[in-house]
Protein backbone atom coordinates (compact mmCIF):
# COMPACT_ATOMS: atom_id res chain seq x y z
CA UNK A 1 30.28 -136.59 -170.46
CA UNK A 2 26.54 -137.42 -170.79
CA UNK A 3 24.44 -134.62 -170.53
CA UNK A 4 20.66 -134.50 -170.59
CA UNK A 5 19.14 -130.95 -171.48
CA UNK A 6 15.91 -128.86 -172.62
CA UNK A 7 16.03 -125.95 -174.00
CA UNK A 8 19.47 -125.77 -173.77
CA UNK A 9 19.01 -126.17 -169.37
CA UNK A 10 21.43 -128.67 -168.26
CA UNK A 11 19.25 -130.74 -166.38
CA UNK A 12 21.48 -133.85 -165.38
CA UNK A 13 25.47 -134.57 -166.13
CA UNK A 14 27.44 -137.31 -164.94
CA UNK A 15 30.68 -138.52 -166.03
CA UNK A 16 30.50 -141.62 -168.46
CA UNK A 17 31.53 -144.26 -166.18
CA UNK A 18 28.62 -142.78 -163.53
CA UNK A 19 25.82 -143.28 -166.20
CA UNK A 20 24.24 -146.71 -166.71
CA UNK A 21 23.16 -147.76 -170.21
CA UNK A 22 19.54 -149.79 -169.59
CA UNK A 23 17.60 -151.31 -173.18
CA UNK A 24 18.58 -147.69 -174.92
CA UNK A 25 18.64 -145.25 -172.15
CA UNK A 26 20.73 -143.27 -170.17
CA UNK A 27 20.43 -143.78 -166.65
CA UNK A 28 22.18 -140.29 -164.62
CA UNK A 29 23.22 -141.04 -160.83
CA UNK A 30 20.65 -139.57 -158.40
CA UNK A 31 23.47 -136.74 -157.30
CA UNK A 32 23.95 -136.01 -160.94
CA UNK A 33 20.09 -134.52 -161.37
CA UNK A 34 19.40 -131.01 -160.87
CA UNK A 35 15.79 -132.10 -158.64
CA UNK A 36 14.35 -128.62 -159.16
CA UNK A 37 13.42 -129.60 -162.31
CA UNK A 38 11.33 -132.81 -161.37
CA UNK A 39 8.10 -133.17 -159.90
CA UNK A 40 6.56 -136.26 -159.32
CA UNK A 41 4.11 -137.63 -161.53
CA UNK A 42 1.02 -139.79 -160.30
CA UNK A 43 1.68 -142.06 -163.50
CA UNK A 44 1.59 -145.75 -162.62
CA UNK A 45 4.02 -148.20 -164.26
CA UNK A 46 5.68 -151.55 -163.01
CA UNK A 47 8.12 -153.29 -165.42
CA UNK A 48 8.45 -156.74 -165.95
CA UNK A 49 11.84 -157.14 -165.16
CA UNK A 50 13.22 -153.78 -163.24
CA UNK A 51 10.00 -153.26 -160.38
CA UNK A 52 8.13 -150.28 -160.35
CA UNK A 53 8.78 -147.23 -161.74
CA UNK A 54 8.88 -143.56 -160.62
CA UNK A 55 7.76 -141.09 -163.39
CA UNK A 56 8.50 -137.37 -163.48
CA UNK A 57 7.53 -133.78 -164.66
CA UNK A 58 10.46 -131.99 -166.22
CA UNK A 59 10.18 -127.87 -165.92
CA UNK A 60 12.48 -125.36 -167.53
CA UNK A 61 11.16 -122.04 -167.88
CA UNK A 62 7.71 -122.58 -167.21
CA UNK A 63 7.21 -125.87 -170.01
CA UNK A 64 5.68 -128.44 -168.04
CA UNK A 65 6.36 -131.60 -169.63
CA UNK A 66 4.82 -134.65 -167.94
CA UNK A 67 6.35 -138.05 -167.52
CA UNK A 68 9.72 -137.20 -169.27
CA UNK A 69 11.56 -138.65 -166.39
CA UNK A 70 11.70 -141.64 -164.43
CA UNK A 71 13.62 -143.80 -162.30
CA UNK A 72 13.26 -147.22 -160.11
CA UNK A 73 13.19 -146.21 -156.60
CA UNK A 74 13.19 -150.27 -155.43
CA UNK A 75 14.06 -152.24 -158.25
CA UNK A 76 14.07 -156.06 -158.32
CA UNK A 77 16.94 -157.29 -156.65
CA UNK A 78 16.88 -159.74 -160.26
CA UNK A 79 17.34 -156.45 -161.87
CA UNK A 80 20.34 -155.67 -160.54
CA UNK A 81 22.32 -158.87 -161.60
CA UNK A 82 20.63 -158.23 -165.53
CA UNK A 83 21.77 -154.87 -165.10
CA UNK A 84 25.22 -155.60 -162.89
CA UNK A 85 25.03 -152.62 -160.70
CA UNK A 86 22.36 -150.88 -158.52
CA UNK A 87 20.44 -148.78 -160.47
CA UNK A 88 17.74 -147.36 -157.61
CA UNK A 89 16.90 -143.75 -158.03
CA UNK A 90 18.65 -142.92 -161.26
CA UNK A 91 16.87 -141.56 -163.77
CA UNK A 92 16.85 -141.34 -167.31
CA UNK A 93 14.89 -139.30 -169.86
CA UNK A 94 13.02 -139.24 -173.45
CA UNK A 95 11.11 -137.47 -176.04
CA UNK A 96 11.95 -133.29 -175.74
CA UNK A 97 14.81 -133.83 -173.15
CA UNK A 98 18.06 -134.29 -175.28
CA UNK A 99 20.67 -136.55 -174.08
CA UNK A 100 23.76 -136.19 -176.09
């Protein structure tokens, strides 16, 4: 089961068929994500391909890491057949938030 923590906070967990698998990542189901650890971040970013993205601040335990997070709130309807499902909202992570 994918599991995507800091610090050793479970901050999203989804079953393995739930996750998507986009260019590396791991992409956790919107009702997978524990929300009280994002905040959004005013970080612009529009991808070629998947539409514009939605970048987050993870918290756990007062550690503030910015842009961490994101998701695709409105992807590309393209995006969707590259991808073969409807990815909107879920959200994947890098850098200090493991994903094992």
């Amino acid at each position: 089961m994918p599991t995507a923590t800091l610090n050793g906070t479970v901050i999203a967990e989804a079953a393995e068929d739930d996750v998507l698998h986009i260019e590396g990542n791991v992409y956790f189901p919107p009702s997978s994500v524990k929300a009280e650890f994002l905040t959004t971040s005013p970080t612009p970013y529009t991808c070629p391909w998947k539409g514009e993205c939605q970048y987050f601040t993870v918290t756990v335990d007062g550690q503030a890491l910015p842009d961490r997070a994101w998701s695709y709130p409105h992807p590309y309807p393209t995006a969707f057949d590259r991808v073969g499902k409807d990815f909107s909202n879920y959200v994947a992570f890098w850098k200090e938030v493991q994903v094992s």
